[in-house]
Protein backbone atom coordinates (compact mmCIF):
# COMPACT_ATOMS: atom_id res chain seq x y z
CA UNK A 1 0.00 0.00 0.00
CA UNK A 2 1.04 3.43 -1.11
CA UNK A 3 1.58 6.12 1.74
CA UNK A 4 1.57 9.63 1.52
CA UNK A 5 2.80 12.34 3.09
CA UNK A 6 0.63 15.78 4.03
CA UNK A 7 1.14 18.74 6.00
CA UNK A 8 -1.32 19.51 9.15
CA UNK A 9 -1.49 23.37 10.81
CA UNK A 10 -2.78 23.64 13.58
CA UNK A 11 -2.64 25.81 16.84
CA UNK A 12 0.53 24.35 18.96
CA UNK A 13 -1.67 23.99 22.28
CA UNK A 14 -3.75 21.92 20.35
CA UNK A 15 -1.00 19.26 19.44
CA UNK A 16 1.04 19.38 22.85
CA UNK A 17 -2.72 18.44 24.20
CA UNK A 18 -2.89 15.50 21.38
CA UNK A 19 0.83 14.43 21.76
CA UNK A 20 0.43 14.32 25.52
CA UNK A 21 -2.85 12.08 24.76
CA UNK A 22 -1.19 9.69 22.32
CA UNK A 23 1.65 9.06 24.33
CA UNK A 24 -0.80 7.87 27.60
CA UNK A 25 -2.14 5.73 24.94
CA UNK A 26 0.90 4.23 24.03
CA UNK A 27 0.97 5.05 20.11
CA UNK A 28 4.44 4.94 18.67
CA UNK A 29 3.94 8.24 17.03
CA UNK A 30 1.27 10.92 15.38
CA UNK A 31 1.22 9.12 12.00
CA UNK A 32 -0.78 5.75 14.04
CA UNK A 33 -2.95 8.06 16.01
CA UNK A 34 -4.44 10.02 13.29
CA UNK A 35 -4.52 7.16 10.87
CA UNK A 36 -6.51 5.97 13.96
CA UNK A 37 -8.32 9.40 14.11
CA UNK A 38 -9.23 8.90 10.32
CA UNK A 39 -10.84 4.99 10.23
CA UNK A 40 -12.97 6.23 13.06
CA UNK A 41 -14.06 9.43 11.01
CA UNK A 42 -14.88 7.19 7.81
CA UNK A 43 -16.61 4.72 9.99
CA UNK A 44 -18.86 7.66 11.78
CA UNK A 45 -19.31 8.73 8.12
CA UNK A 46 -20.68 5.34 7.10
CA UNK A 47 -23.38 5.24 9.82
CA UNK A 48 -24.47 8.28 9.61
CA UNK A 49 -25.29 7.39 5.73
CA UNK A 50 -27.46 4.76 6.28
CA UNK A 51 -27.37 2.38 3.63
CA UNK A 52 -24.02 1.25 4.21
CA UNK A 53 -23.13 -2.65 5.92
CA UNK A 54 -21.97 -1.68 9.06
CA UNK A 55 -21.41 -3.98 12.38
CA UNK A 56 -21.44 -3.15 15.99
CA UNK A 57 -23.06 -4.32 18.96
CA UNK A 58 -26.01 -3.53 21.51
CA UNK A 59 -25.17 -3.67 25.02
CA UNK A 60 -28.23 -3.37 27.74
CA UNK A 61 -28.44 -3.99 31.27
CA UNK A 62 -31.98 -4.67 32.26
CA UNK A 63 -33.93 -6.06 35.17
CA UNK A 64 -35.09 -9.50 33.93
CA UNK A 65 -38.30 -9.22 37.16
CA UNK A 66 -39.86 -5.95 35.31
CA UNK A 67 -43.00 -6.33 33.60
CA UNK A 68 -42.20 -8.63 30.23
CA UNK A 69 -39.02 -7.41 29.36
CA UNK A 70 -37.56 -10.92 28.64
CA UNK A 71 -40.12 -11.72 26.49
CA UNK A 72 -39.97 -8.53 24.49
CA UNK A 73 -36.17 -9.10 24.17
CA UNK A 74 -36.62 -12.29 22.45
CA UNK A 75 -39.37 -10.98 20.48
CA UNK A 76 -37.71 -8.20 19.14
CA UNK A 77 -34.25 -9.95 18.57
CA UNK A 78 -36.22 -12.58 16.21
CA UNK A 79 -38.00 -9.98 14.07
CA UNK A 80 -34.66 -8.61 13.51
CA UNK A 81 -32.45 -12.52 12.42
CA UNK A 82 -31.00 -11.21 9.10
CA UNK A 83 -29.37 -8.45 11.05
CA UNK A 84 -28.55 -10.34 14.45
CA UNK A 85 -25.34 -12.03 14.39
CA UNK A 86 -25.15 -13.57 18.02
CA UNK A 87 -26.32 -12.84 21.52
CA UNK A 88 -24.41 -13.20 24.64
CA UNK A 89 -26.49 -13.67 28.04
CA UNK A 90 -24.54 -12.43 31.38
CA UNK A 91 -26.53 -12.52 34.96
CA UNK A 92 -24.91 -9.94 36.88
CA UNK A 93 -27.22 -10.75 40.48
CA UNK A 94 -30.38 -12.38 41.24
CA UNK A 95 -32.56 -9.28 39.27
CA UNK A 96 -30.58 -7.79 36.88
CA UNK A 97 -28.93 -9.23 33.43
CA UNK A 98 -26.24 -7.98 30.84
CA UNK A 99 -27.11 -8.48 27.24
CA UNK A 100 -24.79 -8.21 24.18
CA UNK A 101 -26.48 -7.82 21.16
CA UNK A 102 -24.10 -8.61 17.71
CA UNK A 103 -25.39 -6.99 14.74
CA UNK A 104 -24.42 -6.57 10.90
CA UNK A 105 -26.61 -4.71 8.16
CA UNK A 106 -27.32 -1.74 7.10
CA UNK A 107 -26.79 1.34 9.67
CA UNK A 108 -29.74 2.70 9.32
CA UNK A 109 -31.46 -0.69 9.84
CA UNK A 110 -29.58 -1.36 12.87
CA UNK A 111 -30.03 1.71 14.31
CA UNK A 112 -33.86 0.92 14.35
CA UNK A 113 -33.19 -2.34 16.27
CA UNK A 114 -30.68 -0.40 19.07
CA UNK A 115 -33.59 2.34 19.24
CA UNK A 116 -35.91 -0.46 19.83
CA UNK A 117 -34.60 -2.47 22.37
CA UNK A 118 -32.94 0.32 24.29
CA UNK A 119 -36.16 1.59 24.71
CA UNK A 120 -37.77 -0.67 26.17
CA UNK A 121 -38.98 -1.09 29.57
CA UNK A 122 -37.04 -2.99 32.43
CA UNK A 123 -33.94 -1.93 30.03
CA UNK A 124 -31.92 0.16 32.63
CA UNK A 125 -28.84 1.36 30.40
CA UNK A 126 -27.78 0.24 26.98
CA UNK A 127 -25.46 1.52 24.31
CA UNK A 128 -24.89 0.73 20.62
CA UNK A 129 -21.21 0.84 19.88
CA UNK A 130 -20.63 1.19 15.88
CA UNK A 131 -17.95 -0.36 13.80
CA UNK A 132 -17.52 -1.11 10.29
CA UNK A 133 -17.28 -4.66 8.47
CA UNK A 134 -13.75 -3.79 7.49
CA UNK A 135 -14.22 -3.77 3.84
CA UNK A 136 -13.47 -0.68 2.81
CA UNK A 137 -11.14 0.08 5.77
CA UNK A 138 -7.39 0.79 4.84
């Protein structure tokens, strides 16, 4: 693969703030970290399309005694099995549950299905984290 060389300006506060980030980190220099900075950028880009395959997963923490939450888990996650890769089940104590959703398919698609579940009662805290499928990703 081909790499070029480009210039960056920017205010000199602003890059002893980065440097002093990338080094906690542990990048080896400025090149890694913006190359890092960049995938993440075209990734964000990607989602926010819409109609792009995109992965990521749907993490909730719910109360499994609250009203029919369980059931309207499994409900939802089986109207949704062309986008729902895997599941993973944790019990955390004797009420509440940790629930990994995986999911590939189209952003805007999967967005629908993170809106959905997060929303739904008994679901105390949930996040979708967004990736790409690593296709197009130099």
């Amino acid at each position: 693969m081909k790499v070029v060389r480009f210039g960056v300006s920017v205010p000199e506060e602003l890059l002893e703030k980065f440097d002093k980030i990338i080094e906690e980190k542990g990048y080896v220099n400025r090149s890694e970290a913006i190359r890092d900075l960049m995938r993440d950028f075209i990734i964000r880009n990607e989602w926010e399309i819409g109609d792009t395959e995109v992965a990521g997963t749907i993490t909730m923490l719910y109360n499994h005694d609250e009203a029919d939450v369980v059931k309207e888990l499994l409900d939802l996650q089986h109207e949704y099995l062309e986008e729902i890769v895997s599941s993973i089940h944790v019990h955390m104590d004797e009420h509440n549950c940790l629930e990994v959703v995986i999911v590939k398919g189209k952003a805007s698609r999967i967005k629908e299905i993170a809106d959905r579940l997060l929303s739904l009662k008994g679901v105390k805290h949930g996040k979708l984290v967004m990736t790409g499928t690593g296709k197009e990703l130099v």
